[in-house]
N, C-alpha and C. Protein backbone atom coordinates (compact mmCIF):
# COMPACT_ATOMS: atom_id res chain seq x y z
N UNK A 1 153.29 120.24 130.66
CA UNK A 1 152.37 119.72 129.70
C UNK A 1 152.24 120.68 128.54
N UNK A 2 152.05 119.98 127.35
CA UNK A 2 152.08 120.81 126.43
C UNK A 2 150.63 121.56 125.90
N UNK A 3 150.79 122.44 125.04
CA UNK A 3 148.96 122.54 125.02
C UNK A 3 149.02 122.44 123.34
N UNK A 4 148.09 121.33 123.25
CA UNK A 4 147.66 120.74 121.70
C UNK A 4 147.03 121.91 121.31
N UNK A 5 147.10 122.06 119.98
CA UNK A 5 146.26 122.66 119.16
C UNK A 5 145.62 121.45 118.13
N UNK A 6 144.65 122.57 117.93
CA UNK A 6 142.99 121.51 117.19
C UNK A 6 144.11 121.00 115.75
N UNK A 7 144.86 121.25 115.79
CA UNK A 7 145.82 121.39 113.94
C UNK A 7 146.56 119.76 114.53
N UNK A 8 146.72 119.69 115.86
CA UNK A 8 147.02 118.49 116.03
C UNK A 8 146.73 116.95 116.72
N UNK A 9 145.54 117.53 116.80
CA UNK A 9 143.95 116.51 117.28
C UNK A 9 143.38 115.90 115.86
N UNK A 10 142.97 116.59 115.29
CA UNK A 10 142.51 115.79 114.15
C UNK A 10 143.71 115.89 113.39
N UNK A 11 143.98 114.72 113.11
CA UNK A 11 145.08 113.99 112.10
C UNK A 11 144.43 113.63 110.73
N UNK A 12 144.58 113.46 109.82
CA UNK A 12 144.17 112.82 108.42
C UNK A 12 143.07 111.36 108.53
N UNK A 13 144.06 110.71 109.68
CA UNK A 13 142.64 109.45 109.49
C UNK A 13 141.08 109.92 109.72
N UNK A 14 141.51 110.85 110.96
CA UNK A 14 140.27 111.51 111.65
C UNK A 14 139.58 112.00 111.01
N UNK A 15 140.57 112.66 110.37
CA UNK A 15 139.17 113.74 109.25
C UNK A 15 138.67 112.92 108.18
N UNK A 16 139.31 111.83 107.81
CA UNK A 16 138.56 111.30 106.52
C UNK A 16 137.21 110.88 107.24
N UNK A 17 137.57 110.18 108.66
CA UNK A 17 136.01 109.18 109.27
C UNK A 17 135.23 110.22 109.41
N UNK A 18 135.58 111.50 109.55
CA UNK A 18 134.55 112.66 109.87
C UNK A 18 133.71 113.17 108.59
N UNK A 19 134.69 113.21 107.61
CA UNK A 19 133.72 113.58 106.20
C UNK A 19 133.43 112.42 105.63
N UNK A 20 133.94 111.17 105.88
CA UNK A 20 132.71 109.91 105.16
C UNK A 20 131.96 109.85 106.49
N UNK A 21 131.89 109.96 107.31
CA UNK A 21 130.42 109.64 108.24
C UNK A 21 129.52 111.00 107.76
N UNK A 22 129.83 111.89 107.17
CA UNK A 22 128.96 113.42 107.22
C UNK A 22 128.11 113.00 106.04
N UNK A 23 129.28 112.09 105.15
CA UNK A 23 128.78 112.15 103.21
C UNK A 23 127.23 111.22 103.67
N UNK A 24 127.97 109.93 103.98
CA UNK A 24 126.76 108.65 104.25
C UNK A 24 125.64 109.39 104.97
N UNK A 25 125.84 109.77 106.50
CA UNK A 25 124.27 110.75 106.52
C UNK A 25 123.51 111.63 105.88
N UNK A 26 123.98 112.21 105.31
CA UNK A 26 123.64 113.37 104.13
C UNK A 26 122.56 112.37 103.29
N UNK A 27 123.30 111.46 102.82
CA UNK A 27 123.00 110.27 101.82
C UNK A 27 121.62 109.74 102.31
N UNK A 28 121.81 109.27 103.52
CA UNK A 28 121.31 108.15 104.23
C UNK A 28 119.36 109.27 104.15
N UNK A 29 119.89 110.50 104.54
CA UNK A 29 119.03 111.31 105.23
C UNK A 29 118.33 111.95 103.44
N UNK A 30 118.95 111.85 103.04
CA UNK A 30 118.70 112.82 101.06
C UNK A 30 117.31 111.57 100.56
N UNK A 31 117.82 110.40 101.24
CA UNK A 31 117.01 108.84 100.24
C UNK A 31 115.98 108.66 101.21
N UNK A 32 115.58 109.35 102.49
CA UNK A 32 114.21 109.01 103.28
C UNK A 32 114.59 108.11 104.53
N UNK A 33 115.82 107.58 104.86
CA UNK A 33 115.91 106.58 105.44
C UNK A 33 115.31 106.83 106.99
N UNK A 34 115.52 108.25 107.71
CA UNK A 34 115.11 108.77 108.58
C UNK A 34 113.90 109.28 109.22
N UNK A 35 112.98 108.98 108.11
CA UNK A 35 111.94 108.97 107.94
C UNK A 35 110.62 108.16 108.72
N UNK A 36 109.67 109.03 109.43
CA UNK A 36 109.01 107.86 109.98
C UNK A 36 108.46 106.47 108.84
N UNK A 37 108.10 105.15 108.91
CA UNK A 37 108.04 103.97 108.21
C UNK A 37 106.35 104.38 107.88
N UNK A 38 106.01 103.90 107.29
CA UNK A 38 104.63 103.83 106.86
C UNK A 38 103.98 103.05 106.69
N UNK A 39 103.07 102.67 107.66
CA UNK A 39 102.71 101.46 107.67
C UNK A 39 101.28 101.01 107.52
N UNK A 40 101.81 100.89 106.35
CA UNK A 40 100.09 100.74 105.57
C UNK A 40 99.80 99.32 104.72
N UNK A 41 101.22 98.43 104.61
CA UNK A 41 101.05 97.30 104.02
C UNK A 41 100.51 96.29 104.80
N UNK A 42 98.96 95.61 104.23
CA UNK A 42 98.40 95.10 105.17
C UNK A 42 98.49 93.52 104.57
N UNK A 43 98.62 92.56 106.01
CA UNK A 43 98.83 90.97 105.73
C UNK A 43 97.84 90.75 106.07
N UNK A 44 96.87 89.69 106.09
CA UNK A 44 95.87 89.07 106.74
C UNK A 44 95.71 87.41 107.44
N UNK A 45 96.06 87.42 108.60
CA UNK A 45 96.14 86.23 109.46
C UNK A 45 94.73 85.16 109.36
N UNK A 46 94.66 84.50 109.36
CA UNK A 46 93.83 83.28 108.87
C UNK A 46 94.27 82.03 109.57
N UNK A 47 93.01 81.49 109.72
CA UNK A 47 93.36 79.94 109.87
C UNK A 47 94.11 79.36 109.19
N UNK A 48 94.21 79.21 108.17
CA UNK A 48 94.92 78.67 107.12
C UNK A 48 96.34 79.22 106.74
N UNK A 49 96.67 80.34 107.47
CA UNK A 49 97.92 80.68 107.83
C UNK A 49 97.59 82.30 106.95
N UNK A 50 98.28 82.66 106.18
CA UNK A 50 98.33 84.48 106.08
C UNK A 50 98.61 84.42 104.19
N UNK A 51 97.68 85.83 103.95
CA UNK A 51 98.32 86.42 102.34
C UNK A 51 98.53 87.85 102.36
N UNK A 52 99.47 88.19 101.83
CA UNK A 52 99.54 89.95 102.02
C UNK A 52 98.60 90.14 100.52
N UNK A 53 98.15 91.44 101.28
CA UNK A 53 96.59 92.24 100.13
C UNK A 53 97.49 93.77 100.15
N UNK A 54 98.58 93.99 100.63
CA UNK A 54 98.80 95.30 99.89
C UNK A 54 98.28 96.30 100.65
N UNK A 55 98.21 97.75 100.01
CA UNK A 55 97.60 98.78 100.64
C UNK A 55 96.02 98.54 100.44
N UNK A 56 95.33 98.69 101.39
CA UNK A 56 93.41 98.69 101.54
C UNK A 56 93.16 99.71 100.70
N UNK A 57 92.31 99.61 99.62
CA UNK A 57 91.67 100.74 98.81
C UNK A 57 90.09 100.48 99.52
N UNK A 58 89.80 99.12 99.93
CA UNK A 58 88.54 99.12 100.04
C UNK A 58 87.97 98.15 101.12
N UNK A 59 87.37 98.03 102.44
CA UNK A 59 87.03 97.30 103.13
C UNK A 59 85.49 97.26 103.63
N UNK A 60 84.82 96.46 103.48
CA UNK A 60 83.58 96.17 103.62
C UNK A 60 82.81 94.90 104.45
N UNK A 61 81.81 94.33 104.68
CA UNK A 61 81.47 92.96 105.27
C UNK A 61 80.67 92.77 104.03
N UNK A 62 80.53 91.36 104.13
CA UNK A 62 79.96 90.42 103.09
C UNK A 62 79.08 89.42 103.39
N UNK A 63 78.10 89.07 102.36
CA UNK A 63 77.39 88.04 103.31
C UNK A 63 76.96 87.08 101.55
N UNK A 64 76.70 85.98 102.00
CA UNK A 64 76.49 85.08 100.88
C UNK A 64 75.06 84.00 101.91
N UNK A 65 74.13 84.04 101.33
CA UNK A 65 72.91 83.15 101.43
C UNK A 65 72.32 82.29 100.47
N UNK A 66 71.96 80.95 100.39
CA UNK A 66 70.87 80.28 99.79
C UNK A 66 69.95 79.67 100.46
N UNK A 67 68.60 79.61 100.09
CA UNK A 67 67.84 78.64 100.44
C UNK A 67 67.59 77.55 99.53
N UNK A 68 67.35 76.25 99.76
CA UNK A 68 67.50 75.33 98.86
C UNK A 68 65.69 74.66 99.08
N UNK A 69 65.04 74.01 98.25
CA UNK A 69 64.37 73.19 98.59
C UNK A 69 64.24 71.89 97.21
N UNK A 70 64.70 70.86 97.16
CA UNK A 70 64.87 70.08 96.11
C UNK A 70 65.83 70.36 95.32
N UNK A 71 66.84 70.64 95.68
CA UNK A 71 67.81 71.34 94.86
C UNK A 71 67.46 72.72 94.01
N UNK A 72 66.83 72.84 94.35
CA UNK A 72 66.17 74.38 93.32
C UNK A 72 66.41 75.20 94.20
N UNK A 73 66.88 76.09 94.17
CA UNK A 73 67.47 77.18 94.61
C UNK A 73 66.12 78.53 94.94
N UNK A 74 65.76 79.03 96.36
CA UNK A 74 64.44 79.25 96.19
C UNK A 74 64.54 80.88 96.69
N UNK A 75 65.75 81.38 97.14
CA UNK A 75 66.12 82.59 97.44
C UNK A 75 67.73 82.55 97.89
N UNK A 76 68.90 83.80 96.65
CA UNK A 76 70.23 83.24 97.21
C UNK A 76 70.49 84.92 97.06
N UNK A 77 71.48 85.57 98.00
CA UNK A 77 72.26 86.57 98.07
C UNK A 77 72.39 86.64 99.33
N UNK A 78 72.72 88.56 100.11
CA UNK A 78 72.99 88.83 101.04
C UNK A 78 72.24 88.42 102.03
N UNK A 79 72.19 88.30 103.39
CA UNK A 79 71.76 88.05 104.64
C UNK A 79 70.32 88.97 104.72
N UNK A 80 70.62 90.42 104.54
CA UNK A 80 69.44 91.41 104.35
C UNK A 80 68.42 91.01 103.19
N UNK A 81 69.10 90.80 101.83
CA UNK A 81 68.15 90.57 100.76
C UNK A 81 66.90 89.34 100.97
N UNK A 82 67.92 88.40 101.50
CA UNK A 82 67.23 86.84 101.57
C UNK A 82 66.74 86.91 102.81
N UNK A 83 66.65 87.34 104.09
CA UNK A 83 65.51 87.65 105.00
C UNK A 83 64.71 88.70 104.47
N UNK A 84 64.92 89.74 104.09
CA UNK A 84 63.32 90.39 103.22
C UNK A 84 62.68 89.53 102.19
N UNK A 85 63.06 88.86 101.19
CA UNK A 85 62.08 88.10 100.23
C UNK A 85 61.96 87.06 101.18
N UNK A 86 62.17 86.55 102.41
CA UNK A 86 61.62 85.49 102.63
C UNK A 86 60.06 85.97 103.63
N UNK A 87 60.52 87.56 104.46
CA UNK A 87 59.00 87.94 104.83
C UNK A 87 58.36 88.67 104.26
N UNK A 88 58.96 88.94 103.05
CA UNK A 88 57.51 89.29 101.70
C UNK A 88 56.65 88.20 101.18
N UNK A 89 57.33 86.78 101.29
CA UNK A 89 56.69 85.57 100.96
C UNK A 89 55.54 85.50 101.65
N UNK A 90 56.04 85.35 103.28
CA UNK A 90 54.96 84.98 104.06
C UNK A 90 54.25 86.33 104.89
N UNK A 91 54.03 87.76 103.92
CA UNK A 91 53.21 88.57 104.52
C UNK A 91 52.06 88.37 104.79
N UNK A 92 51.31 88.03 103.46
CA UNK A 92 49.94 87.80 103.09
C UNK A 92 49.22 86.56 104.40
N UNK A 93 49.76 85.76 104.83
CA UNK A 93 49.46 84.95 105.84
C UNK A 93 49.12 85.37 106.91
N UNK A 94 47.87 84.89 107.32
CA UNK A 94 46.95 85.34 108.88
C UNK A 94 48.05 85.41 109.79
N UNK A 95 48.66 84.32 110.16
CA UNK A 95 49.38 84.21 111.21
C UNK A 95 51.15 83.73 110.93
N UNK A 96 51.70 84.69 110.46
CA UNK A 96 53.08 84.08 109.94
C UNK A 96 53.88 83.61 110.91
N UNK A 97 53.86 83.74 112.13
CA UNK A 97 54.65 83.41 113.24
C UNK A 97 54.20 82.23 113.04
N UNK A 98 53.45 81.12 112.87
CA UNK A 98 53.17 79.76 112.85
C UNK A 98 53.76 79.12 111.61
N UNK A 99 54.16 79.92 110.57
CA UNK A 99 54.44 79.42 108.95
C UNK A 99 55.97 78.13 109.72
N UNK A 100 55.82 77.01 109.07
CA UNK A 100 57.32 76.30 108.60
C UNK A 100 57.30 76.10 107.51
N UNK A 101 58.84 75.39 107.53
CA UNK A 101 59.21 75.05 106.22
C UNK A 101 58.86 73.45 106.33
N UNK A 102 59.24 73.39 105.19
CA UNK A 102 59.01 71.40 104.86
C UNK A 102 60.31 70.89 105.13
N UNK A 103 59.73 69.42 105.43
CA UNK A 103 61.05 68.80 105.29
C UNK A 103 62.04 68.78 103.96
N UNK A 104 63.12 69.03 104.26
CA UNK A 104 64.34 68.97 103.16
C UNK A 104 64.64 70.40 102.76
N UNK A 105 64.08 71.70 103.12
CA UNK A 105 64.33 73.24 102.99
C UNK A 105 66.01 73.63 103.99
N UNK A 106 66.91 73.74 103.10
CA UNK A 106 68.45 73.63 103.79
C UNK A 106 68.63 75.50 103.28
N UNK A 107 68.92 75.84 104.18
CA UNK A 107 69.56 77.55 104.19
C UNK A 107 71.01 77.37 104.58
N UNK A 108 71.95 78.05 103.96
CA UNK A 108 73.34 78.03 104.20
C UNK A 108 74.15 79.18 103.39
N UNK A 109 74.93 79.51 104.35
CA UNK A 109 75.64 80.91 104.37
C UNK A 109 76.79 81.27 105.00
N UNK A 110 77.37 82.21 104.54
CA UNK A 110 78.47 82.69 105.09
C UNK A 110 78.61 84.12 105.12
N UNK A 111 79.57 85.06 106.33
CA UNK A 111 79.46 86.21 106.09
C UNK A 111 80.70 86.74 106.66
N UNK A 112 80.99 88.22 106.51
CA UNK A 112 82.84 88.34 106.81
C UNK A 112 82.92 90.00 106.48
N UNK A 113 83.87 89.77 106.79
CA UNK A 113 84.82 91.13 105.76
C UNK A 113 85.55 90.84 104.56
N UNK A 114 85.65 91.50 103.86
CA UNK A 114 86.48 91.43 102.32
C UNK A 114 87.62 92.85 102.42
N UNK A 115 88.08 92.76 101.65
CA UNK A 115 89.52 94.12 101.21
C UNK A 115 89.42 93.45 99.98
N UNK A 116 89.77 94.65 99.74
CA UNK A 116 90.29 94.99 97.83
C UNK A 116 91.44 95.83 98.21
N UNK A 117 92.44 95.34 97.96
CA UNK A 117 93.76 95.74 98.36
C UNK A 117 94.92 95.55 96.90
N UNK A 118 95.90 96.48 97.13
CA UNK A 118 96.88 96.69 95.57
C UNK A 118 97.46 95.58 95.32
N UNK A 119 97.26 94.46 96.30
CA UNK A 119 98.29 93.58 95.76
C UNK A 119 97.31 92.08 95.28
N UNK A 120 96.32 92.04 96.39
CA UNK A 120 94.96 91.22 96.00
C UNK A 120 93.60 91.72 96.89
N UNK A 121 92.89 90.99 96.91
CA UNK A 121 91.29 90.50 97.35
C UNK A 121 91.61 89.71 98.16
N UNK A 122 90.48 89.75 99.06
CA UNK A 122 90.49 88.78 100.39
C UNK A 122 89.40 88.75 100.79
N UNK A 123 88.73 87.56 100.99
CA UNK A 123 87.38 87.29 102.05
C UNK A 123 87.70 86.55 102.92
N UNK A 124 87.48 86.96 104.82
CA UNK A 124 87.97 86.52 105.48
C UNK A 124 86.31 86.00 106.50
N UNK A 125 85.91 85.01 106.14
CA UNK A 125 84.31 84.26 106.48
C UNK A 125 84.32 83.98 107.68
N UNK A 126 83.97 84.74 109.06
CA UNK A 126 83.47 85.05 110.16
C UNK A 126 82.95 84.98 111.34
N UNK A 127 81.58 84.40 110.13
CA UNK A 127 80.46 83.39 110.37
C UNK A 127 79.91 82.48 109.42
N UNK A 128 79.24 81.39 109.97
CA UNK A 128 78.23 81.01 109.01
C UNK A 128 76.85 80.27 109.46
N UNK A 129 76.16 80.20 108.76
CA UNK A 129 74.98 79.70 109.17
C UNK A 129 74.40 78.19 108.23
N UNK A 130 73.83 77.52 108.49
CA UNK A 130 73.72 76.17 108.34
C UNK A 130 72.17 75.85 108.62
N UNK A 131 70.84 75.44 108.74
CA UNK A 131 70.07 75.32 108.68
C UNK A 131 69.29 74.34 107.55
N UNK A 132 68.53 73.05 108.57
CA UNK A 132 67.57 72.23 107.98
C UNK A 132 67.00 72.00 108.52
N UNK A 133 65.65 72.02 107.47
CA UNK A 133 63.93 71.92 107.76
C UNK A 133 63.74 70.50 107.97
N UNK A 134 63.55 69.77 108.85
CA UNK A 134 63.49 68.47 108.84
C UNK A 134 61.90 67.68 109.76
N UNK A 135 61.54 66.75 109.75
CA UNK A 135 60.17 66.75 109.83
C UNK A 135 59.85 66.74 111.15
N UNK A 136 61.01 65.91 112.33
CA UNK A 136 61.21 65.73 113.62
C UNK A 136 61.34 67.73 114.29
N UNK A 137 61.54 68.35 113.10
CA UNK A 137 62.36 69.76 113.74
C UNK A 137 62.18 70.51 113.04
N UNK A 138 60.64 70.98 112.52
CA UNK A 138 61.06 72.18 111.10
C UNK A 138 60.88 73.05 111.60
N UNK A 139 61.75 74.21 110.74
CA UNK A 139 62.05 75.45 110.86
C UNK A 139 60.95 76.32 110.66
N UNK A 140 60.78 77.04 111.36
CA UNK A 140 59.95 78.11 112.21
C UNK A 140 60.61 79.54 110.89
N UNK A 141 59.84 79.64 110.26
CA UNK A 141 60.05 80.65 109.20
C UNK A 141 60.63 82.29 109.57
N UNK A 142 59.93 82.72 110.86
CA UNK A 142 59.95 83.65 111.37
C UNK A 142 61.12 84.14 112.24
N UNK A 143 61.58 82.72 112.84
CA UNK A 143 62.51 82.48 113.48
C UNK A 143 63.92 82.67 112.80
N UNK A 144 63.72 82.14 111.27
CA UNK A 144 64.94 82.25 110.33
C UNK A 144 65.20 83.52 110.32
N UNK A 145 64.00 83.75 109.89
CA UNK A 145 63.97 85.61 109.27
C UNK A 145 64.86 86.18 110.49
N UNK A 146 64.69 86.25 111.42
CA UNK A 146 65.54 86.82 113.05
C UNK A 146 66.22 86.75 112.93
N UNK A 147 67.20 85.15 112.73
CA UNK A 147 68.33 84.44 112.94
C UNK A 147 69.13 85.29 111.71
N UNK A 148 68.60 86.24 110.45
CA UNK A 148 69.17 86.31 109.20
C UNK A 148 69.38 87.59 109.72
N UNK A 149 69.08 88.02 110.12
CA UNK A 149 68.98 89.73 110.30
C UNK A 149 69.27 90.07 111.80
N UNK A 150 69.61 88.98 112.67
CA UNK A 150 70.42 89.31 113.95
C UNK A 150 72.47 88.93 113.33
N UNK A 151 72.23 87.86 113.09
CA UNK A 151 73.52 87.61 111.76
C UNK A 151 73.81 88.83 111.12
N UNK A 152 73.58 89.19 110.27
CA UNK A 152 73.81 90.62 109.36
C UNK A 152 73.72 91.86 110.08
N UNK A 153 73.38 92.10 111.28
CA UNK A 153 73.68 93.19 111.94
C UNK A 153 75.05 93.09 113.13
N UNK A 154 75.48 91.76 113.27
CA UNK A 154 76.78 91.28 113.78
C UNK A 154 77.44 91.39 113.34
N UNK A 155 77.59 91.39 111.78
CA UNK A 155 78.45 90.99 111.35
C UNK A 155 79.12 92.62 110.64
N UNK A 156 77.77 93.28 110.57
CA UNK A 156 77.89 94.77 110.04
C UNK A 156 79.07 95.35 111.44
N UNK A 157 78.31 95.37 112.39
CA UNK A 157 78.78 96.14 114.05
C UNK A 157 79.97 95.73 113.92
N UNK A 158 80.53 94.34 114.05
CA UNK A 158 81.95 93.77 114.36
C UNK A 158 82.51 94.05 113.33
N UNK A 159 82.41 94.56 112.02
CA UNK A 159 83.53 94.47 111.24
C UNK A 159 84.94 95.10 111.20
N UNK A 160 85.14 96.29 112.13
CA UNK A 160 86.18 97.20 112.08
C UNK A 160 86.53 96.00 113.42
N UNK A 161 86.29 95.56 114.26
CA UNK A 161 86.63 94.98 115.18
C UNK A 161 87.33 93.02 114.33
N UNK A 162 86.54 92.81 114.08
CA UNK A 162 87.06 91.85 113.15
C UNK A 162 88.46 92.10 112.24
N UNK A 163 88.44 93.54 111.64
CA UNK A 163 89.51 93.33 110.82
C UNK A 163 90.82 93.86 111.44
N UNK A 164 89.94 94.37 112.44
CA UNK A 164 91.97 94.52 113.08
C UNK A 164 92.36 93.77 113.92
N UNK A 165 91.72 92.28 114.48
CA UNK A 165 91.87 91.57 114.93
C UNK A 165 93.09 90.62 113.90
N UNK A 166 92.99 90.40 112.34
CA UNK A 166 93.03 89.63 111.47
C UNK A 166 94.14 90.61 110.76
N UNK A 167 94.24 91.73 110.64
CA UNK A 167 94.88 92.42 109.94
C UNK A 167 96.52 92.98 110.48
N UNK A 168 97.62 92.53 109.94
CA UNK A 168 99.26 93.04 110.69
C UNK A 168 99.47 94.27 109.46
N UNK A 169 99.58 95.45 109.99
CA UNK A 169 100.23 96.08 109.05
C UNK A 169 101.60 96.66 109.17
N UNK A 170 102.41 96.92 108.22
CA UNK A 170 103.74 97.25 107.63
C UNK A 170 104.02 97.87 106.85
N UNK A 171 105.41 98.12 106.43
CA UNK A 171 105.70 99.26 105.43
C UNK A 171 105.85 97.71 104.32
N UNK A 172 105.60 98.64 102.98
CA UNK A 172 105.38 97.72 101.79
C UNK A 172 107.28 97.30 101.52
N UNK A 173 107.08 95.93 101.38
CA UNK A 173 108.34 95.03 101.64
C UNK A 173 109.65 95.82 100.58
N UNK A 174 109.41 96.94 99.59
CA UNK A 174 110.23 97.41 98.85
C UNK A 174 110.82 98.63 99.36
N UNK A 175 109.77 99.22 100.16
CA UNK A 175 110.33 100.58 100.89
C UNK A 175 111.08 100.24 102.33
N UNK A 176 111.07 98.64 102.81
CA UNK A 176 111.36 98.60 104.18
C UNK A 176 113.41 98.27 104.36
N UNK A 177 113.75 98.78 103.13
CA UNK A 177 115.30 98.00 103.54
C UNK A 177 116.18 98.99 102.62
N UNK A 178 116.60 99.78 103.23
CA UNK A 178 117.60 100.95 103.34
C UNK A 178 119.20 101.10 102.10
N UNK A 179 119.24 99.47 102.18
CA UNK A 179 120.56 98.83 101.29
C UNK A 179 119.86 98.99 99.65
N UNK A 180 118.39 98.31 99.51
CA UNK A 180 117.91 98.66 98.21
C UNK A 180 117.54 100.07 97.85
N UNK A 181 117.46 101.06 98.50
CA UNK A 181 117.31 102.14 98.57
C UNK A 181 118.51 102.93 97.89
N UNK A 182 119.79 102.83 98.69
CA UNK A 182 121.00 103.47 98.05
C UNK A 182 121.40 102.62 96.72
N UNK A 183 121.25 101.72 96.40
CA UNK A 183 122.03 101.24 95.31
C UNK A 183 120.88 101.59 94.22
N UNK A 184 119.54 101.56 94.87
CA UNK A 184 118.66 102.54 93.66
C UNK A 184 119.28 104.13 92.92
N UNK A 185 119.59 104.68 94.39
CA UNK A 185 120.18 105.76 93.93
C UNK A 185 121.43 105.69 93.10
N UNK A 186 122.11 104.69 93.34
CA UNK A 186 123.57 104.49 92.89
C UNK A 186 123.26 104.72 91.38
N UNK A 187 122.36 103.80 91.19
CA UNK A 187 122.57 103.39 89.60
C UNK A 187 121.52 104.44 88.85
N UNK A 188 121.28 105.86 89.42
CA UNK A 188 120.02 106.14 89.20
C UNK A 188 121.46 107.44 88.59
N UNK A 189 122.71 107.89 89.47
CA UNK A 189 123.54 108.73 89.46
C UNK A 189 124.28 108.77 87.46
């Protein structure tokens, strides 16, 4: 048996696959490709099916309230705001636990999480609340006030739980594909 030398193991084809596989990693490894992914591009799942919002600059819960009586609008904002002006209304009263409303007094609302994200905005509505004063069934004033401010403290508690229920995140769709990457560089040379 003869004994090879290394001068006649690698032949010319060999060595070219050896220095273009060395160049392309070099390459591959110079442009980030090796890199852990970053995954911060956030989609948001919905009933209504999904919108990507981009990277989160900002996440919060939200709440939207009106009370109506004759169409006149008689207290409208957050869940917190509109249960305090409604038991500043009825402080002054001997016995407010007895106060109702009249017939035709409709309260209706919604409440959630929102993002402000680089690519859009999103309100993703949670809960909501629905309420009418009706003459067979009126609403117990005191009772609302509860119902507004057991709501708005649900909705505060669950929100990190809510949004990662709703939320897929990913690397942002421009950094995730390796092929647009090198021909960036290509034309960048």
């Amino acid at each position: 048996m003869e004994n090879t030398s290394t001068k006649q193991v690698i032949t010319a084809p060999v060595a070219s696959i050896i220095v273009t596989l060395t160049i392309c990693l070099t390459l591959l490894f110079a442009l980030g490709s090796f890199k852990a992914s970053n995954l911060d591009y956030a989609t948001v799942n919905f009933d209504g099916g999904y919108k990507k919002i981009g990277v989160i600059s900002e996440q919060r819960s939200f709440s939207d309230v009106e009370v109506k009586f004759n169409d006149k609008v008689l207290w409208s904002g957050s869940l917190d705001y509109v249960a305090g002006e409604i038991a500043n209304s009825i402080a002054s009263e001997k016995e407010p636990q007895n106060i109702t409303w009249k017939e035709g007094v409709t309260l209706n609302g919604t409440a959630g999480v929102s993002w402000d994200g680089s690519e859009s905005s999103f309100k993703l509505t949670m809960e909501t609340i629905d309420l009418v004063s009706t003459k067979e069934v009126p609403l117990v004033v005191q009772d609302v006030i509860t119902q507004l401010r057991t709501l708005d403290r649900k909705v505060k508690d669950e929100n990190d739980i809510s949004a990662k229920q709703a939320l897929t995140f990913s690397e942002a769709p421009s950094a995730s594909f390796t092929l647009t990457k090198f021909l960036a560089a290509l034309r960048n040379m």
